[in-house]
Protein backbone atom coordinates (compact mmCIF):
# COMPACT_ATOMS: atom_id res chain seq x y z
CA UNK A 1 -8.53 99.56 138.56
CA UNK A 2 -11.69 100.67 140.04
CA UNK A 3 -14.87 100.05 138.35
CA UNK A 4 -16.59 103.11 138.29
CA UNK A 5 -12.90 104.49 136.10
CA UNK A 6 -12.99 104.61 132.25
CA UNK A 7 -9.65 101.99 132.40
CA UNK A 8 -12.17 99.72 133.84
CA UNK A 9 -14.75 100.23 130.50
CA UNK A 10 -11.87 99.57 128.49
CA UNK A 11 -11.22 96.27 130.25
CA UNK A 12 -14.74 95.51 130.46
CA UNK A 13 -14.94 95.83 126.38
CA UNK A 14 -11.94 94.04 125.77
CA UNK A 15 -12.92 91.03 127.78
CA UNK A 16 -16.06 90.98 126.35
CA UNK A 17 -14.65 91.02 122.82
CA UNK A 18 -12.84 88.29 123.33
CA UNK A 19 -15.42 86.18 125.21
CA UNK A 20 -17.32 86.71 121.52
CA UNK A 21 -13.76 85.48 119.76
CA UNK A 22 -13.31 82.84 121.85
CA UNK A 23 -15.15 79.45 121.15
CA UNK A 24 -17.94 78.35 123.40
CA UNK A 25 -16.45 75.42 125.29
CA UNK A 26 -13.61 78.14 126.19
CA UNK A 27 -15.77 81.11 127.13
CA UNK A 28 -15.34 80.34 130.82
CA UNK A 29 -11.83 80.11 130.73
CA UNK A 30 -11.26 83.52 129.09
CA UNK A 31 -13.62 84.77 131.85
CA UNK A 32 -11.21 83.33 134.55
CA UNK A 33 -8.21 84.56 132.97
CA UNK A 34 -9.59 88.38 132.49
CA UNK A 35 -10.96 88.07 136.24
CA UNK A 36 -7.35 87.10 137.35
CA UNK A 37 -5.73 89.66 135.25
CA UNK A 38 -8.32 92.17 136.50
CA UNK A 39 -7.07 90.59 140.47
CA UNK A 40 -3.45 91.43 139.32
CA UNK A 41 -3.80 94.98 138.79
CA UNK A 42 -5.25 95.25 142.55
CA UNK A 43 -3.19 92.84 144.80
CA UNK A 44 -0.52 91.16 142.45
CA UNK A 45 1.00 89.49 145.53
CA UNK A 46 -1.63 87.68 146.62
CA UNK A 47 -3.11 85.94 143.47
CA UNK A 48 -1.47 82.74 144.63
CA UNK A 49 -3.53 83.27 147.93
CA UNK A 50 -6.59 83.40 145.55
CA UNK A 51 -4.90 80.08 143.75
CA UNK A 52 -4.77 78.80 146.80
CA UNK A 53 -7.88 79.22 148.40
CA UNK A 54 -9.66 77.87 145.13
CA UNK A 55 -7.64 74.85 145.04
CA UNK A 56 -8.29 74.11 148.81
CA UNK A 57 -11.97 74.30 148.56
CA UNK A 58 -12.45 72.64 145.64
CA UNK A 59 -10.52 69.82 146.18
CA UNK A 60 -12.26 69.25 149.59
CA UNK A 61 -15.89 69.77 149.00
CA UNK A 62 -15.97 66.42 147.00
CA UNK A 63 -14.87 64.59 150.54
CA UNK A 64 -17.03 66.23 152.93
CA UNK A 65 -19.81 63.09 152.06
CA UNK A 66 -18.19 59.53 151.95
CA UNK A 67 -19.19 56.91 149.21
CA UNK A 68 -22.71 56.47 150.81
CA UNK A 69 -23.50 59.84 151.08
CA UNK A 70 -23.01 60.34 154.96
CA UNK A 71 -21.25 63.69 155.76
CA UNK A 72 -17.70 63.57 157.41
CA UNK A 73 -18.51 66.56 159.66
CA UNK A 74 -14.48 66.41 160.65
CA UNK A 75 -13.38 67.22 157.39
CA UNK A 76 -16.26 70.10 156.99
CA UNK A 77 -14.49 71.99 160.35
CA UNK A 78 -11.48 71.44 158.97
CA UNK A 79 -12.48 73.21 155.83
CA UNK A 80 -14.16 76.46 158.04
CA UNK A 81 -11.14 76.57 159.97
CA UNK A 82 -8.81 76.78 157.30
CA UNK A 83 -11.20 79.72 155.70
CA UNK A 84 -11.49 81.50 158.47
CA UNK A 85 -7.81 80.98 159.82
CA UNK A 86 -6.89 82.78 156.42
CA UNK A 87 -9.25 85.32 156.61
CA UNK A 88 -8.22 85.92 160.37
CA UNK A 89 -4.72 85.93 159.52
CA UNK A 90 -4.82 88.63 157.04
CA UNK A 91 -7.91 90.72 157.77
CA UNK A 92 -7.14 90.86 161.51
CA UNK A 93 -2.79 91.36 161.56
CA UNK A 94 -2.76 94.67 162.80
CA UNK A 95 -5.34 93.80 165.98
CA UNK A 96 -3.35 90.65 166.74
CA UNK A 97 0.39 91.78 166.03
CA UNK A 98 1.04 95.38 165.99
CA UNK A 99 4.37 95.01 166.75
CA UNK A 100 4.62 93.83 163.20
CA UNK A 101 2.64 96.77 161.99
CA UNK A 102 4.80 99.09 163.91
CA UNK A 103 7.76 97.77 161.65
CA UNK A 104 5.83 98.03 158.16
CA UNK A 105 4.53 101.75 159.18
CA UNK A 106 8.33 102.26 159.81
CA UNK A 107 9.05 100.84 156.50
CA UNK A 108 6.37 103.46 154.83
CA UNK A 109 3.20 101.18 154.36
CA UNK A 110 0.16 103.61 155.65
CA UNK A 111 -3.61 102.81 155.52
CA UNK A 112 -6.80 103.22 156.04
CA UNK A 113 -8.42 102.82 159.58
CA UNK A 114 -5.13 101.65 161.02
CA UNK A 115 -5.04 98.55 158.17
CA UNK A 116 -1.78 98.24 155.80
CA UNK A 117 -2.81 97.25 152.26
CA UNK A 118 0.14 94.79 152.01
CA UNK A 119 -1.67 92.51 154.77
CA UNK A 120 -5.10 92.78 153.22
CA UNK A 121 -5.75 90.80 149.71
CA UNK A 122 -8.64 92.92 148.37
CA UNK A 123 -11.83 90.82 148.36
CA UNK A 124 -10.93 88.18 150.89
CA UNK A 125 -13.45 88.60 153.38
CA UNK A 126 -16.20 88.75 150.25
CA UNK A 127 -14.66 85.52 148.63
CA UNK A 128 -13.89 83.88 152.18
CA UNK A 129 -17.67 83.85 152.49
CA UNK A 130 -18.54 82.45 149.27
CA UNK A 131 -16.10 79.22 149.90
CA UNK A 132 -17.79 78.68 153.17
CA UNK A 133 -21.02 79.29 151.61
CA UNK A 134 -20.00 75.96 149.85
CA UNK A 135 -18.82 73.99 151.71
CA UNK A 136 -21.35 74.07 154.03
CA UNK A 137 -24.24 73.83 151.14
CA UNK A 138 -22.01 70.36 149.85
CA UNK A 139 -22.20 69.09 153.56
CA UNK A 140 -25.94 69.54 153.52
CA UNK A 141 -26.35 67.80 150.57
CA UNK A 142 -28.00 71.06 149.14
CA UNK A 143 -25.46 71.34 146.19
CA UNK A 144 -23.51 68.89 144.78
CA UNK A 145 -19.65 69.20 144.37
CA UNK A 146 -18.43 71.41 141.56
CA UNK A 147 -16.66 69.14 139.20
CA UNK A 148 -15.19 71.47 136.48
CA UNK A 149 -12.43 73.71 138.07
CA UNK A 150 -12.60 76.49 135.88
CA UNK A 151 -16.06 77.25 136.64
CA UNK A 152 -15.74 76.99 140.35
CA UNK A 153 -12.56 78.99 139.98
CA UNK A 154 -14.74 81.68 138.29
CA UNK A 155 -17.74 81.70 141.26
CA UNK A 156 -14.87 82.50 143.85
CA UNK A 157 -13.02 85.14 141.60
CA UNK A 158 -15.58 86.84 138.72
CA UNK A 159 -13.95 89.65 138.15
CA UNK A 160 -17.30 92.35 138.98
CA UNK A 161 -17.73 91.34 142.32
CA UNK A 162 -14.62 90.37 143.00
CA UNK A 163 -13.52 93.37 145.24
CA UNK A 164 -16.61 94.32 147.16
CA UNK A 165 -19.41 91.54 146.26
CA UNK A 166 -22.10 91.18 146.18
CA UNK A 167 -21.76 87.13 148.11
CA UNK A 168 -22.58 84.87 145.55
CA UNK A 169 -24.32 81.27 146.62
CA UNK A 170 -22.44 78.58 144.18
CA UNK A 171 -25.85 77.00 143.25
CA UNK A 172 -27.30 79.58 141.26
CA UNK A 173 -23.90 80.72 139.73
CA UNK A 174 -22.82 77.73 138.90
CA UNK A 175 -25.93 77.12 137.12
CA UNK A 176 -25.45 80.23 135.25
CA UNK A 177 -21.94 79.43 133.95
CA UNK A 178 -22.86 76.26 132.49
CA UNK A 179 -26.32 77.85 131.04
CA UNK A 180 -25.37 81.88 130.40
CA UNK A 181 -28.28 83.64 129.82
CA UNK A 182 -28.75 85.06 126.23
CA UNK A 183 -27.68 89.13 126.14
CA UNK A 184 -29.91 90.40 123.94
CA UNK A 185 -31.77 94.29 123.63
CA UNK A 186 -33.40 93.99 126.74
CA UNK A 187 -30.47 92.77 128.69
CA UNK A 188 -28.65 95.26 127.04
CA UNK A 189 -31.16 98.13 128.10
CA UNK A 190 -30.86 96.61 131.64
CA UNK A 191 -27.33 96.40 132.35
CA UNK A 192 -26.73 100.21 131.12
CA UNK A 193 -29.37 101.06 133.69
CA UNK A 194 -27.66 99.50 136.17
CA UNK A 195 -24.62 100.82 135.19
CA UNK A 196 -25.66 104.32 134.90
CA UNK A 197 -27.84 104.15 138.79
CA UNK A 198 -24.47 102.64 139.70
CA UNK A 199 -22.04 105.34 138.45
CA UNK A 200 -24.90 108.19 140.21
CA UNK A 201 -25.34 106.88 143.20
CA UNK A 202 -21.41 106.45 143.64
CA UNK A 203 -19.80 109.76 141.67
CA UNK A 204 -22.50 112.24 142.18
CA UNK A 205 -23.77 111.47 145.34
CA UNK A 206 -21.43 109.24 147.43
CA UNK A 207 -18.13 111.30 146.57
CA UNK A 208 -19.97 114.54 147.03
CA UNK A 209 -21.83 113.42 150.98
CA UNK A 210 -18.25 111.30 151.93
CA UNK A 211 -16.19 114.36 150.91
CA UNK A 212 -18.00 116.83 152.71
CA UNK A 213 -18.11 115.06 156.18
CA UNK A 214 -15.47 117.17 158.46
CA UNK A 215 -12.88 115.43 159.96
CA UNK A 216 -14.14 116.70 163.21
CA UNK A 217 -16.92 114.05 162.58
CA UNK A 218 -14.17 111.13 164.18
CA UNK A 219 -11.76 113.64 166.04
CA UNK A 220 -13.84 115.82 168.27
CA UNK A 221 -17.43 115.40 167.68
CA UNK A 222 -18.57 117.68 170.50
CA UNK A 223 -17.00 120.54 168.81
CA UNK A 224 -20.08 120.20 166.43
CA UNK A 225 -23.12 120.36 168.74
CA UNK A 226 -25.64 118.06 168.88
CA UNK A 227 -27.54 118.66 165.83
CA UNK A 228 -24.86 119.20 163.36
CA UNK A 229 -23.56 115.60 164.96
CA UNK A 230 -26.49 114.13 163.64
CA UNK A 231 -27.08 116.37 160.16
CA UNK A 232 -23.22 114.48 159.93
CA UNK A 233 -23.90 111.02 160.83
CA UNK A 234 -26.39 110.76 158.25
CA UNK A 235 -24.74 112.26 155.41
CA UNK A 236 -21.86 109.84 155.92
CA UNK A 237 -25.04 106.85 156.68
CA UNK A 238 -26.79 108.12 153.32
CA UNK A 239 -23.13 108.66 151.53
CA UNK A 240 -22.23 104.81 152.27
CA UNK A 241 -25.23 103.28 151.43
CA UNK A 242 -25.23 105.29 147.73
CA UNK A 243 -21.31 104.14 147.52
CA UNK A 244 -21.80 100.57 148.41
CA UNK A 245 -25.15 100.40 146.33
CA UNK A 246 -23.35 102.65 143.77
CA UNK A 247 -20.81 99.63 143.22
CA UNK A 248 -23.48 97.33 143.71
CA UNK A 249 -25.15 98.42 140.72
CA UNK A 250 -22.47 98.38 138.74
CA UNK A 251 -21.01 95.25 138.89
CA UNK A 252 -24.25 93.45 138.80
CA UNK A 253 -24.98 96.39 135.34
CA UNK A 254 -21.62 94.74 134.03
CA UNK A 255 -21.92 91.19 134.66
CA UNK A 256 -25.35 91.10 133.32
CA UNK A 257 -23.32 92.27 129.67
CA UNK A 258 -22.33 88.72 130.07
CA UNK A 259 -25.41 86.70 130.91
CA UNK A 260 -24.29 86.45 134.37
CA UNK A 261 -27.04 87.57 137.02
CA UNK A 262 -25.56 88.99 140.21
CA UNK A 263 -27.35 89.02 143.23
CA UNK A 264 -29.94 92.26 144.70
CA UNK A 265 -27.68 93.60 147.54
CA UNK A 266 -29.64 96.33 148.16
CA UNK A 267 -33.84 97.30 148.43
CA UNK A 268 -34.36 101.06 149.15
CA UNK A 269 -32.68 100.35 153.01
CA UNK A 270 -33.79 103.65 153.67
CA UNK A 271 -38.06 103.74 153.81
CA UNK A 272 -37.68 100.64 156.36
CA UNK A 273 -39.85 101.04 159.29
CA UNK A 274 -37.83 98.44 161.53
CA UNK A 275 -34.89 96.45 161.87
CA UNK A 276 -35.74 93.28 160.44
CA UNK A 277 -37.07 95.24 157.46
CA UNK A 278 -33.66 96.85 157.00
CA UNK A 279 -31.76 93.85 157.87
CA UNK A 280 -33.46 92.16 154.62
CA UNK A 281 -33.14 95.28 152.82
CA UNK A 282 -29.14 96.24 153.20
CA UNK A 283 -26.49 94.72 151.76
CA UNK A 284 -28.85 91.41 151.76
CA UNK A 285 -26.40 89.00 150.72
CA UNK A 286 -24.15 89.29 153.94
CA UNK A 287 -27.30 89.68 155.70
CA UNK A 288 -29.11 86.31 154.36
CA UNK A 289 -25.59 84.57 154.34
CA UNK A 290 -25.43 85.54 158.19
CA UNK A 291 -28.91 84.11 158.39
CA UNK A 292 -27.99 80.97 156.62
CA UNK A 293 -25.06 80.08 158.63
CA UNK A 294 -24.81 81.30 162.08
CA UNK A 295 -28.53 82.78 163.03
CA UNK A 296 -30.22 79.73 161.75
CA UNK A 297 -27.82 77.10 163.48
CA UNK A 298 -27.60 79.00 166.65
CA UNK A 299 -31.14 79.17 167.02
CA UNK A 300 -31.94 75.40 166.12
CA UNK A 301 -29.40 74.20 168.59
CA UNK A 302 -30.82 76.42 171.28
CA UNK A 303 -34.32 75.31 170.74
CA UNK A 304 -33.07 71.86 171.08
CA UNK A 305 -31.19 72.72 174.17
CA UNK A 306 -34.18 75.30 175.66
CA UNK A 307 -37.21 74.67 173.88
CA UNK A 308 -39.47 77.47 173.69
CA UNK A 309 -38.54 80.64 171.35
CA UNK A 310 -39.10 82.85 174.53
CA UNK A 311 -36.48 81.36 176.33
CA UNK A 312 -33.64 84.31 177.25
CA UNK A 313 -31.24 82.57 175.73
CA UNK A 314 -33.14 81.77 172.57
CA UNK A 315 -34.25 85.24 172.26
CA UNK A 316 -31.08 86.90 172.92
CA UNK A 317 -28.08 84.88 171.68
CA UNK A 318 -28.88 84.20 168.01
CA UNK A 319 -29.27 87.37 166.87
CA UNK A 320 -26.06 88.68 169.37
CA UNK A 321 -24.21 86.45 168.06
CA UNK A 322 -25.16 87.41 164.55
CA UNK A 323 -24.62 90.78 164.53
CA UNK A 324 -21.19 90.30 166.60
CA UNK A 325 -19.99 88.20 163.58
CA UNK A 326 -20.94 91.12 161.42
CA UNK A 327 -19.05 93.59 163.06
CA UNK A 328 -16.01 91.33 163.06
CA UNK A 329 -16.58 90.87 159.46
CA UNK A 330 -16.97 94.23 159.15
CA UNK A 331 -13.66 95.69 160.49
CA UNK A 332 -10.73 95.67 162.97
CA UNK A 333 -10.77 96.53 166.38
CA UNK A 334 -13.58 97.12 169.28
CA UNK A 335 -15.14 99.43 167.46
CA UNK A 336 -16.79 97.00 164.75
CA UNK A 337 -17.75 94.37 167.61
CA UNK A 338 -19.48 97.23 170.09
CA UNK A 339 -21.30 98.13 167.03
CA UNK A 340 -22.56 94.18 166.13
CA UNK A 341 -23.38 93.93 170.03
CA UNK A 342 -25.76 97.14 169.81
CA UNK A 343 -26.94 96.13 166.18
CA UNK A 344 -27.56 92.93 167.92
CA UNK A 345 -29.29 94.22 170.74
CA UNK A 346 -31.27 96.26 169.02
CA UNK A 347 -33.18 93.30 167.26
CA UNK A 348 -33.75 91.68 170.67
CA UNK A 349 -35.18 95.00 171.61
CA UNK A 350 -37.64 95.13 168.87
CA UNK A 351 -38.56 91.08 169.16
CA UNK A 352 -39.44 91.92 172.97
CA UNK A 353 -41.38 94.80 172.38
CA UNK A 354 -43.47 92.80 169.46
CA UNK A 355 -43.87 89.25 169.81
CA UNK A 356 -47.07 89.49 172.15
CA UNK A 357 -48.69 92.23 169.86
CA UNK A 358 -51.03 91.11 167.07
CA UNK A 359 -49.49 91.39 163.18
CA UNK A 360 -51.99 93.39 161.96
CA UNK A 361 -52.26 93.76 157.70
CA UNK A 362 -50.72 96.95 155.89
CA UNK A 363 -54.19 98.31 155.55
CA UNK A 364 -55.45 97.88 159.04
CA UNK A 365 -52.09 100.07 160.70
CA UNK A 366 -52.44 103.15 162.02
CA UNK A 367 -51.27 105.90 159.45
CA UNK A 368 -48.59 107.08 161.85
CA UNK A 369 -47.21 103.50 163.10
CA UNK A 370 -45.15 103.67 159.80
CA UNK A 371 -43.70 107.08 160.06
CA UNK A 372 -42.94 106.48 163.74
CA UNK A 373 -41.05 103.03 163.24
CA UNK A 374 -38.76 104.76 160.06
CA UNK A 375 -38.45 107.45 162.95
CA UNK A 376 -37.21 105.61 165.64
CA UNK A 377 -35.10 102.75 163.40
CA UNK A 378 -33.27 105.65 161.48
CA UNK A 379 -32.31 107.40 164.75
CA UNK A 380 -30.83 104.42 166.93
CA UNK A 381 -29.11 103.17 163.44
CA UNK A 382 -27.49 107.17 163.49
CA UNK A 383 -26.33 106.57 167.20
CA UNK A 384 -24.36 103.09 166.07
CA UNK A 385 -23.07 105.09 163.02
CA UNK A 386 -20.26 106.90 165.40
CA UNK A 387 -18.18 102.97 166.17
CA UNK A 388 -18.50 102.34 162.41
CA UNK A 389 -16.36 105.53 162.07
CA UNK A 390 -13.90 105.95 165.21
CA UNK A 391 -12.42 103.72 167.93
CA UNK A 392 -14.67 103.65 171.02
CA UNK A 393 -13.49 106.44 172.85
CA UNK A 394 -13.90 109.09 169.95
CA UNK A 395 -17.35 107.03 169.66
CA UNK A 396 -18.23 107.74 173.56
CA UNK A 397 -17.39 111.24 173.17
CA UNK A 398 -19.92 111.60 170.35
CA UNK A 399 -23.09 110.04 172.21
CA UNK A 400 -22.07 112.20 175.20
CA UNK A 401 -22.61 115.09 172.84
CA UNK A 402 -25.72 113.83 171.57
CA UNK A 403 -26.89 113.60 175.43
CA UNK A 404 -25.65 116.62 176.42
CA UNK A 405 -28.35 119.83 176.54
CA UNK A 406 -25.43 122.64 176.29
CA UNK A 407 -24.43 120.67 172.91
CA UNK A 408 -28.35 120.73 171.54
CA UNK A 409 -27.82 124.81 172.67
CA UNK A 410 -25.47 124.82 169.96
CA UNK A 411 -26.65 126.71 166.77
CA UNK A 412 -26.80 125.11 163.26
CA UNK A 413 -24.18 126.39 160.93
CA UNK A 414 -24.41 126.83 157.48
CA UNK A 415 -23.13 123.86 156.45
CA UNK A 416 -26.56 121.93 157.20
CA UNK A 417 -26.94 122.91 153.06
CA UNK A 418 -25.19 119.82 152.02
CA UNK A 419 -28.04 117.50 154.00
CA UNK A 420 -29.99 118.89 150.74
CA UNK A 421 -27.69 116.61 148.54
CA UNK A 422 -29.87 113.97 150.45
CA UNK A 423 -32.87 114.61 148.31
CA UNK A 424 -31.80 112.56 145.80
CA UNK A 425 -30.54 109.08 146.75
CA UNK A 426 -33.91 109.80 148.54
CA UNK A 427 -35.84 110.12 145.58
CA UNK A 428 -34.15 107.55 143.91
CA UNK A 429 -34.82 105.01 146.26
CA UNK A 430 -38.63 105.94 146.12
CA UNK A 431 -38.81 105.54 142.82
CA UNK A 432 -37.39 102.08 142.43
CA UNK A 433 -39.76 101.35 146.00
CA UNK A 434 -43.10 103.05 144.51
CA UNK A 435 -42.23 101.15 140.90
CA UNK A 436 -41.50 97.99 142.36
CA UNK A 437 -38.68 97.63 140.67
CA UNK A 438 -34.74 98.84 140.66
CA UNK A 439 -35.19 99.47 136.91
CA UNK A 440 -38.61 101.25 136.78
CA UNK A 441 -37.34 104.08 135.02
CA UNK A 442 -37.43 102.01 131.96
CA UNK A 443 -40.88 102.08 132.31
CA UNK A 444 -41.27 105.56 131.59
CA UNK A 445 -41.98 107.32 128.59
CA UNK A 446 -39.09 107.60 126.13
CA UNK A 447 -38.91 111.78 126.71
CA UNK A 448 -38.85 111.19 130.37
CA UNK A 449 -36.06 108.35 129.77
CA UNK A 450 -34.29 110.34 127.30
CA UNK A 451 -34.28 113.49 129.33
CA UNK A 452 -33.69 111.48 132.70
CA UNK A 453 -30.45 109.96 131.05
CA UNK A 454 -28.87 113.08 129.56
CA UNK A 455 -29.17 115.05 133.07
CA UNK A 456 -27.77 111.71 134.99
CA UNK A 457 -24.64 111.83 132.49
CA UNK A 458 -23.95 115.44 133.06
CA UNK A 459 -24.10 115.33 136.58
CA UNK A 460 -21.53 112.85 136.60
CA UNK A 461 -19.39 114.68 133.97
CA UNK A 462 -19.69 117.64 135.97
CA UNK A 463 -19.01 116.30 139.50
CA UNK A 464 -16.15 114.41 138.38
CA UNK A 465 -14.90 117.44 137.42
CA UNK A 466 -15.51 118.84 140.99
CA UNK A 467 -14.24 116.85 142.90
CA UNK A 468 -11.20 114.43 143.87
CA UNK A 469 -12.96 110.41 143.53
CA UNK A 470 -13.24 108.68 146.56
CA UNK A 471 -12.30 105.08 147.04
CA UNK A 472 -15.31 102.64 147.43
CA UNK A 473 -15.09 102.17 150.98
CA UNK A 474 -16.43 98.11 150.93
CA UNK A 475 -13.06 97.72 149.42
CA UNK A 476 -11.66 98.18 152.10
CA UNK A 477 -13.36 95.60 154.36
């Protein structure tokens, strides 16, 4: 049942007629019991693994501080090992056994980048996170332990951000499950908008950029020259931003209909002038949550082994080691962790190249230091985009296209058109970035709003009608 489907509306306005039948002191339980329902219809065989998870977590955050308050650090590595051995067990069977994929393919289980759905629970690297999330916050003493289990059941399986996110912290949601926030006109208003930037940015743009990128794209990339390489690169870079922040939008549009705030995940990615601008701009809750618990720790035990933040191995391993846990989060295979070693090197790059130069204020840059930093951060993220799409040979043979003359010699065929359907998500984004705000459209006058509203629904009445739906690809990771 994807979200962006008109089953999914249906669902959405049953459960929320029946959180209004149900009495207060129940509300959260009807919440669980839609989210699990809403679990069932996507991996039926592994709601026990959800079960289980829950009940793991929940009954060992109350232990990780003894009667006095001391943390048992033991019992916390026992808890991230557990997590993580589930996550690695599932997410990562095909790297680690393929004999045993070999048998299911022979059995007539297929999928997507070499990954068989019957081995991946859909959302358990996104719920994974969360649990870890919490445990470590209990450790620190930052959060106490979650004593109702229906609400902490809820944090790790609400039903909108179940599948693809966004990474909740248990603080804040907790807090809003024992306080919802009132839903009235505003709220209302708000969600819509959401829902409606959501449903764009995923069925009119998204489907249309992801279904137009050639297979040659991943098969034989120097058939395309160099410059339709890179017209292709970022229509699929600009195509999975709009689908992620297309589902994004949604579920935080939806969950809002409930008094439930969801997490930003995303802050116009695309006008950032260097990487630790984009870093806090795209998909920011795996970004911050990578922060939290690996670049911060890393870093603070390196400065107490080396102090000195220009030491080589203070300046190089935190963020390495960062963006290498990203890739593996991100996928199976080399691929994914080539791709968190450049992403990784890039920010030690761009630390070297800045930390003895003066931070000068906005208004004090030159005009074109902007421009030139979008430039050059936009390009090398284009170069990474080929391991994010292909194993590392098909990824080589792209980059050897891009430095090849004879392929720049190449002309540009027709199809550089579609790069036009860019214009949009552009626009979008500078709207929301110029407004300071993801819903500044409701700002404008009530023609503009009106008109604005009518052309977004036809364009998605009409491209649905265009065009086979793609899958949200964060599903699948």
């Amino acid at each position: 049942m994807n979200i962006d489907t008109l089953g999914f509306a249906g669902f959405c306005a049953l459960v929320l007629l029946g959180a209004q039948l149900v009495p207060v002191r129940r509300r959260n339980a009807s919440l669980l019991a839609a989210s699990y329902a809403f679990y069932a219809s996507w991996s039926p065989g592994f709601v026990g693994l959800l079960l289980g998870v829950t009940a793991f977590n929940y009954a060992l955050a109350p232990r990780l501080r003894d009667g006095n308050g001391r943390p048992r650090p033991l019992l916390l590595w026992l808890g991230i090992g557990a997590n993580l051995a589930v996550l690695a067990a599932f997410r990562y069977a095909d790297f680690f056994v393929p004999e045993l994929l070999a048998l299911l393919a022979r059995l007539g289980w297929t999928g997507e980048h070499g990954v068989l759905p019957i081995l991946i629970p859909v959302g358990l690297s996104f719920y994974a996170l969360q649990a870890l999330a919490y445990l470590v916050d209990v450790y620190r003493g930052q959060v106490p332990a979650c004593k109702r289990p229906v609400d902490f059941a809820l944090y790790l399986a609400w039903f909108p951000k179940l599948t693809a996110g966004p990474i909740e912290r248990a603080e804040p949601f907790l807090k809003q499950l024992a306080r919802p926030s009132a839903v009235d006109a505003d709220a209302i208003k708000a969600a819509f908008t959401l829902i409606l930037i959501g449903l764009v940015r995923k069925l009119v743009i998204a489907d249309t950029l992801l279904g137009a990128v050639p297979e040659a794209l991943t098969e034989d990339p120097g058939s395309l020259g160099a410059r339709m390489l890179l017209i292709w690169l970022a229509v699929f870079a600009v195509g999975l931003y709009n689908d992620f922040a297309g589902y994004t939008a949604i579920a935080r549009g939806v969950s809002r209909l409930f008094g439930i705030e969801l997490s930003r995940n995303f802050a116009q990615p695309l006008f950032a002038t260097n990487y630790a601008a984009f870093w806090s701009r795209w998909h920011m809750t795996l970004s911050f949550w990578l922060r939290d618990y690996i670049y911060f720790p890393v870093s603070r035990a390196l400065l107490r082994r080396w102090p000195g933040r220009t030491h080589p191995a203070n300046l190089l391993l935190p963020p390495v080691l960062t963006m290498v846990a990203s890739g593996w989060w991100h996928g199976v295979g080399w691929s994914f962790l080539v791709w968190g070693l450049l992403m990784g090197l890039y920010q030690v790059a761009e630390r070297l190249i800045t930390m003895n130069r003066p931070i000068l204020p906005a208004a004090q840059r030159p005009w074109w230091q902007p421009i030139a930093g979008w430039a050059l951060t936009f390009t090398t993220l284009m170069i990474a985009v080929p391991l994010f799409l292909a194993p590392v040979p098909q990824a080589l043979a792209a980059w050897q296209t891009l430095l090849s003359p004879k392929a720049w010699a190449l002309p540009i065929g027709p199809e550089w058109r579609v790069a036009l359907l860019m214009l949009p998500p552009v626009w979008l984004d500078w709207v929301q970035l110029r407004g300071k705000d993801e819903l500044a459209f409701l700002s404008w006058p009530e023609p503009a709003r009106v008109g604005l509203t009518a052309f977004a629904l036809l364009a998605i009445f009409l491209f649905t009608r265009m065009q086979t739906a793609e899958p949200f690809i964060y599903q699948g990771f």
